[in-house]
Protein backbone atom coordinates (compact mmCIF):
# COMPACT_ATOMS: atom_id res chain seq x y z
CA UNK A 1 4.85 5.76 18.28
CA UNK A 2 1.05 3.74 18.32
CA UNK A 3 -0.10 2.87 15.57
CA UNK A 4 -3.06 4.06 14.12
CA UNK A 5 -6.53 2.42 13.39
CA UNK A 6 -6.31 2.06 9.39
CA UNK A 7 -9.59 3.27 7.24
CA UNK A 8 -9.59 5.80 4.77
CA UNK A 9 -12.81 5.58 3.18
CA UNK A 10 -12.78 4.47 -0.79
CA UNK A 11 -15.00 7.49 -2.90
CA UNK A 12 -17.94 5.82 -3.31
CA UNK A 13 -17.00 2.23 -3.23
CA UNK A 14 -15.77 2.40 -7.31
CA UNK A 15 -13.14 -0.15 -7.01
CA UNK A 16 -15.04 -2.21 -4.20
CA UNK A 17 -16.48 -5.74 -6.52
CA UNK A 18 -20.64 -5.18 -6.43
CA UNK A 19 -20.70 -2.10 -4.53
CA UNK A 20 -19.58 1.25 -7.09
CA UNK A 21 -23.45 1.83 -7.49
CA UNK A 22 -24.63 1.98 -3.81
CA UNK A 23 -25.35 4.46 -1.96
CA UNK A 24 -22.90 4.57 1.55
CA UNK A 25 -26.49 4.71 3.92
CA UNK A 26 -27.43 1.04 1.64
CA UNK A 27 -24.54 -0.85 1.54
CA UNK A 28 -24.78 -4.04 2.90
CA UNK A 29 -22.55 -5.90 5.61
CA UNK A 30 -18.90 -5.59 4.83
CA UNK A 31 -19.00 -9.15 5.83
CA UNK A 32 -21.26 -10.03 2.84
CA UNK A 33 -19.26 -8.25 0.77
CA UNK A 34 -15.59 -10.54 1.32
CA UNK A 35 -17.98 -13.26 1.12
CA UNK A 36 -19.19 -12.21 -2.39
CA UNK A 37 -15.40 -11.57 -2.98
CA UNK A 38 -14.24 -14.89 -1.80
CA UNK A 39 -16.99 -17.23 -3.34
CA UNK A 40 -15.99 -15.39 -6.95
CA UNK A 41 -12.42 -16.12 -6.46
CA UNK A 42 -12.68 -19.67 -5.00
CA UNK A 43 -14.90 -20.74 -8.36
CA UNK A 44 -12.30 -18.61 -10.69
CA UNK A 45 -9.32 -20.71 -8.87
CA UNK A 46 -11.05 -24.13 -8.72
CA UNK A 47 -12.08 -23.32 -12.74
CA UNK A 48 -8.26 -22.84 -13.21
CA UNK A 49 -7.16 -25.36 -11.17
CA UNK A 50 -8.94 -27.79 -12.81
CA UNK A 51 -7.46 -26.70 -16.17
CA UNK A 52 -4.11 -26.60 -15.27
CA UNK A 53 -4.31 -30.31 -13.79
CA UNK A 54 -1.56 -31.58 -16.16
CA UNK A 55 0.22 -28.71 -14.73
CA UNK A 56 -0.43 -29.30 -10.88
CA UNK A 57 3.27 -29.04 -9.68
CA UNK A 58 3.12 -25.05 -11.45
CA UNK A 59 0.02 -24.19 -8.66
CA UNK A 60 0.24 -25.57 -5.62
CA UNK A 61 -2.54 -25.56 -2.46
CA UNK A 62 -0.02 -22.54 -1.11
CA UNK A 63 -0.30 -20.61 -3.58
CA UNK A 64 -4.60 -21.32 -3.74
CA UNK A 65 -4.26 -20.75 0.17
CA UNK A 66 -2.27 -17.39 -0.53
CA UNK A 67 -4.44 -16.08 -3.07
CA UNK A 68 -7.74 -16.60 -0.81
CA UNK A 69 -5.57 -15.00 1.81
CA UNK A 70 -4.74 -12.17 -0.28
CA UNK A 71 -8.60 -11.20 -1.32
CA UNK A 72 -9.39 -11.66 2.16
CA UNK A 73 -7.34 -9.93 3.82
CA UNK A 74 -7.44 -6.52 1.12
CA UNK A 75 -11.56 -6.75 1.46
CA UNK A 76 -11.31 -6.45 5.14
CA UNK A 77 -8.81 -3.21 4.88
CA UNK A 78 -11.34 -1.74 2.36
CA UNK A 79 -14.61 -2.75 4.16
CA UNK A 80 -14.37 -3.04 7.94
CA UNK A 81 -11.87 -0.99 8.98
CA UNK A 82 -13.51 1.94 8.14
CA UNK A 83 -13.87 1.67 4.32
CA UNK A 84 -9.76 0.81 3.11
CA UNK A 85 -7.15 2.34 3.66
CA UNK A 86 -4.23 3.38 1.12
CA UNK A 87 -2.39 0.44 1.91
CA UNK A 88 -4.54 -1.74 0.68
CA UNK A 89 -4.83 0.43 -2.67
CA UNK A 90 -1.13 -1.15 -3.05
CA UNK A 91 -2.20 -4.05 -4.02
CA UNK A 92 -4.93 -2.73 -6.51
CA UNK A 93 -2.33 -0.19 -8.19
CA UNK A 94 0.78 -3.10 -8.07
CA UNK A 95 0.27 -4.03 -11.80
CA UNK A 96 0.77 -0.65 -12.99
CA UNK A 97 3.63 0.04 -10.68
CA UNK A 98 5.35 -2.78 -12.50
CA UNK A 99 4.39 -1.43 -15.81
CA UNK A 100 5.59 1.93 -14.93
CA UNK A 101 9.12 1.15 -13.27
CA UNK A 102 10.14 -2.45 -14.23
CA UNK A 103 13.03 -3.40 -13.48
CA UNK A 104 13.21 -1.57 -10.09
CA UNK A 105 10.63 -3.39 -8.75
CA UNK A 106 12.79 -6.11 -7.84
CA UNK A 107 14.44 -4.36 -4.65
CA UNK A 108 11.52 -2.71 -3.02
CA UNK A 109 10.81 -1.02 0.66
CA UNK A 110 7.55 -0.26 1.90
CA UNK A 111 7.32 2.27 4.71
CA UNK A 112 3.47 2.12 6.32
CA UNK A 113 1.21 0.38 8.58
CA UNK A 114 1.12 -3.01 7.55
CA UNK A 115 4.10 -3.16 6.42
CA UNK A 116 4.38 -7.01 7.17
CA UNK A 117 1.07 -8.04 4.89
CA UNK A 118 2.55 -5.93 1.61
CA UNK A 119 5.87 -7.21 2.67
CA UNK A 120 4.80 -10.79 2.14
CA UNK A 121 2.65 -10.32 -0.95
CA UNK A 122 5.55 -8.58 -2.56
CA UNK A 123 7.75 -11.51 -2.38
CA UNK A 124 4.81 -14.03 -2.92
CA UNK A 125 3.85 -12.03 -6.61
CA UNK A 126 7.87 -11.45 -7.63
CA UNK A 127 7.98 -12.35 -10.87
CA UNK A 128 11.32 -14.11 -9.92
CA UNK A 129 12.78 -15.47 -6.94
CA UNK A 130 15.06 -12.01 -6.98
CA UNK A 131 12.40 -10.09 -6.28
CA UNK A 132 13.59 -8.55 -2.49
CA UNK A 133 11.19 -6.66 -0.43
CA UNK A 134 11.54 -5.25 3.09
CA UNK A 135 9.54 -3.03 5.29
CA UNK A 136 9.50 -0.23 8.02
CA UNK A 137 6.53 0.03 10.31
CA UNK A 138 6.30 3.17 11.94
CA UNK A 139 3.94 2.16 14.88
CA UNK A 140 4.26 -0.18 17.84
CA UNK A 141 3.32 -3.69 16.61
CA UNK A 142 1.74 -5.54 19.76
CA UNK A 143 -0.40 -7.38 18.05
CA UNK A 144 1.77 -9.12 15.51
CA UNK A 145 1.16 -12.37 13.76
CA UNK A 146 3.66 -15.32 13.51
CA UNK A 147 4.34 -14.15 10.21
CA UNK A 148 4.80 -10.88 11.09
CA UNK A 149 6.93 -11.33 13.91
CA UNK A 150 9.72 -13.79 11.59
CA UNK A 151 9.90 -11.24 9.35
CA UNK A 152 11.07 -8.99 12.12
CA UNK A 153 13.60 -11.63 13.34
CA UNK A 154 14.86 -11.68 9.82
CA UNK A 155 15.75 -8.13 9.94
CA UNK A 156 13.31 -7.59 6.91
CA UNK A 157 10.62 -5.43 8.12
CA UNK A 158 12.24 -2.97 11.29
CA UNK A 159 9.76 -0.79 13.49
CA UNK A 160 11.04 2.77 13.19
CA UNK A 161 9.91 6.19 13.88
CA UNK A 162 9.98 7.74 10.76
CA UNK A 163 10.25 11.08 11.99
CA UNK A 164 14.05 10.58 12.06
CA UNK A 165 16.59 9.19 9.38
CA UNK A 166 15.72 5.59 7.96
CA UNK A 167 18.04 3.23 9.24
CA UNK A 168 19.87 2.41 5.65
CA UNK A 169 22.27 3.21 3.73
CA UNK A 170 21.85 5.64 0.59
CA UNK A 171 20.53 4.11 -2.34
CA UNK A 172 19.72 0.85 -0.61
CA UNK A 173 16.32 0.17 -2.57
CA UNK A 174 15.64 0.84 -6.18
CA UNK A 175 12.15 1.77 -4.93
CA UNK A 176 10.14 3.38 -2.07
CA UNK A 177 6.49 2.92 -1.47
CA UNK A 178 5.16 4.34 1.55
CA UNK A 179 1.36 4.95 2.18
CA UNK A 180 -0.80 5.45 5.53
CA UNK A 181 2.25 7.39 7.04
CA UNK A 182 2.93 10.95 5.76
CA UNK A 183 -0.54 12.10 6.60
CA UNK A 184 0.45 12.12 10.28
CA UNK A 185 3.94 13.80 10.13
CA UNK A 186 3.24 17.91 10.11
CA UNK A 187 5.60 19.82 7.66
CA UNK A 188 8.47 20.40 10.21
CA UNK A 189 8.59 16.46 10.29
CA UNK A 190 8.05 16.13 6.93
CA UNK A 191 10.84 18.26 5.72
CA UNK A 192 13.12 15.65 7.46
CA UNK A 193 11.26 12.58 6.23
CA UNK A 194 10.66 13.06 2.79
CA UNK A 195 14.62 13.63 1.91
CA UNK A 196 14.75 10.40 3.57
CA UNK A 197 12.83 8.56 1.11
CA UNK A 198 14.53 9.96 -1.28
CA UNK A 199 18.04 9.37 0.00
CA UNK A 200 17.90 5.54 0.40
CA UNK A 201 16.19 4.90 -3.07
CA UNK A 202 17.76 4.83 -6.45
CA UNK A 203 14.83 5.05 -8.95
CA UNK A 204 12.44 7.51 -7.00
CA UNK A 205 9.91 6.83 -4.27
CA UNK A 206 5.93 6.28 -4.23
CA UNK A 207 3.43 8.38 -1.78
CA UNK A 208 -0.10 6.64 -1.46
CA UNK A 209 -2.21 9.84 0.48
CA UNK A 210 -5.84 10.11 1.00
CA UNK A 211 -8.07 12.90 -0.08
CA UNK A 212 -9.08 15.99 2.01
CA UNK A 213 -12.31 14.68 3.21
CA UNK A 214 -12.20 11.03 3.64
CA UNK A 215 -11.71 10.38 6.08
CA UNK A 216 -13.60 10.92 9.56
CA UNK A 217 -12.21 12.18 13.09
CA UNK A 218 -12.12 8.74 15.27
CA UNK A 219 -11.48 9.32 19.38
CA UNK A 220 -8.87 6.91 19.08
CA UNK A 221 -6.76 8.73 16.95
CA UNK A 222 -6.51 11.81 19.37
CA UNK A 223 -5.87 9.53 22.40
CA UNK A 224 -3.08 8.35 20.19
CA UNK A 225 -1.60 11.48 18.48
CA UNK A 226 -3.21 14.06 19.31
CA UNK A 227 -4.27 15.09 16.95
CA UNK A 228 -5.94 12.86 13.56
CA UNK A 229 -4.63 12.52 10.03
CA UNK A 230 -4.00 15.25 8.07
CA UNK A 231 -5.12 14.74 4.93
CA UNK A 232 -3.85 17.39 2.30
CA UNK A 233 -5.14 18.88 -1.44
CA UNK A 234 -2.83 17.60 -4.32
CA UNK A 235 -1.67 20.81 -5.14
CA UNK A 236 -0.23 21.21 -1.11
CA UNK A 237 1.64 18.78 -1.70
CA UNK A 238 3.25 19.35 -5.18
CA UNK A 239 4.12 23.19 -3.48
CA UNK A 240 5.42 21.20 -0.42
CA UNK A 241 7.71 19.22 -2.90
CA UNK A 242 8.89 22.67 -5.18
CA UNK A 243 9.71 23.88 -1.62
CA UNK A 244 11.91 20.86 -0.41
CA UNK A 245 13.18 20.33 -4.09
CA UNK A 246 11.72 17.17 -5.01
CA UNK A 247 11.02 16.42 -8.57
CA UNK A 248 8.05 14.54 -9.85
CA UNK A 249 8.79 11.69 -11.62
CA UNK A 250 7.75 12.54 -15.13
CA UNK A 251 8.45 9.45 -17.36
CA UNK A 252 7.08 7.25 -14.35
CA UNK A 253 3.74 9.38 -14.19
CA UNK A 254 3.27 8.82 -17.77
CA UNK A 255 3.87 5.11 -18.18
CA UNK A 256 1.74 4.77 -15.08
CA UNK A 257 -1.54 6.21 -15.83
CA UNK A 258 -1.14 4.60 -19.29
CA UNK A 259 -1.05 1.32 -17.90
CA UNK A 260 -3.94 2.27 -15.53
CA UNK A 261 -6.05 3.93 -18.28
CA UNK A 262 -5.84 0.66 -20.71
CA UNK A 263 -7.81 -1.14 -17.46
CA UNK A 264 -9.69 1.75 -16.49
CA UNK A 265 -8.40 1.89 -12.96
CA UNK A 266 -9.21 4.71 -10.90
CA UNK A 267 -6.92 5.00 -7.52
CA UNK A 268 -9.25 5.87 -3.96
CA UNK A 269 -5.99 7.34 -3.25
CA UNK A 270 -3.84 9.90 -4.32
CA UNK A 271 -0.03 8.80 -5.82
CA UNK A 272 2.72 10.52 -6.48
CA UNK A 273 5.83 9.61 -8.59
CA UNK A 274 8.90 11.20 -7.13
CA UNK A 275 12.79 11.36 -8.15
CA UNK A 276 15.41 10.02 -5.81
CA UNK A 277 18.32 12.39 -5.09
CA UNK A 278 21.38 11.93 -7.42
């Protein structure tokens, strides 16, 4: 299966540093805008640096390195690849997800393009070392980092199609997240995937989904698929999960948009909170 070119677009830039009051016609360079980014976060990190210099051996030049890395590499999902992408809302909507579900985010799989990148900044912002992560890329990945690629070796991040059963064993993670994915799969292939999800996780899964609308029809795509992503109304899917008998996570909605509320975050994306099978 080829992988797709990533880029849903973000409603009107809200969550995008410097750029929630634009207009789409006016914005600027994306280029301009990760160098905003990055100069902000460099002075924050020097600032703290320099406070914590009794403290030195707690923050290390890999973790300054990773952190620059990290900024960078979310601003270039969310402006040059065609305005984000709901991967890269991951990392955005990560401390709520830990307010929300706690405990089981220490043994976490991600199932979606990129797979390596949220991989790797799972592990890197455990709050323990026993924080596990591990990944499933549903596309070909040709052009693969070094990082990337070890991962792979490791057997922590496998390339599988996901229109067939997940290569693990039931209730192998206490958490799904998958994002960038479904939106492809039609709902004969869905009907097989979703059970999936559910199947090998223990505490319920996550589904990061654009909005109808966001994003536009690239030639690419269709020489790919054949056809581009389908991006479906909130109430589809809820029907689509009464129909496969899926339940929404209740308690975990709750806690979640709580946590989000208190720091007025507003997703680009839409997420849903659903219960693994007993």
């Amino acid at each position: 299966m080829r992988r797709p070119s990533s880029g849903l677009s973000r409603r009107d830039g809200a969550s995008i540093p410097f750029m929630g009051s634009l207009h789409p016609k006016s914005r600027p360079s994306p280029f301009l805008s990760i160098g905003l980014v990055l100069l902000v976060e460099t002075m924050l990190l020097l600032i703290d640096l320099k406070v914590n210099t009794n403290h030195s051996r707690y923050y290390t030049t890999e973790l300054y390195l990773f952190h620059i890395t990290r900024f960078v590499y979310i601003n270039f999902l969310v402006l040059y690849e065609g305005g984000g992408s709901c991967t890269s809302e991951i990392f955005q909507a990560l401390p709520y997800l830990k307010k929300a579900y706690g405990e089981s985010m220490h043994k976490i799989l991600h199932v979606g393009p990129d797979t390596c990148a949220v991989v790797w900044n799972l592990l890197k912002e455990g709050d323990d070392k026993e924080t596990e992560a591990w990944g499933v890329e549903p596309y070909d990945l040709d052009d693969s980092d070094a990082n990337c690629k070890s991962l792979i070796r490791k057997g922590i991040v496998r390339v599988a199609d996901i229109k067939f059963s997940l290569p693990y064993r039931s209730k192998s993670f206490s958490l799904v997240i998958v994002s960038d994915a479904l939106d492809y799969l039609s709902p004969k292939y869905l009907n097989k995937t979703l059970p999936e999800l559910a199947r090998v996780s223990s505490d319920g899964f996550i589904i990061f989904s654009g909005y109808p609308g966001q994003r536009s029809l690239k030639v690419a795509e269709l020489s790919k698929f054949g056809r581009p992503a389908k991006l479906r109304t909130a109430s589809w899917w809820i029907r689509f999960f009464v129909q496969s008998r899926i339940e929404e996570n209740e308690e975990a909605i709750k806690k979640f948009e709580l946590a989000a509320a208190e720091k007025h975050y507003q997703s680009s994306c839409q997420i849903f909170h659903l219960k693994s099978f007993i």
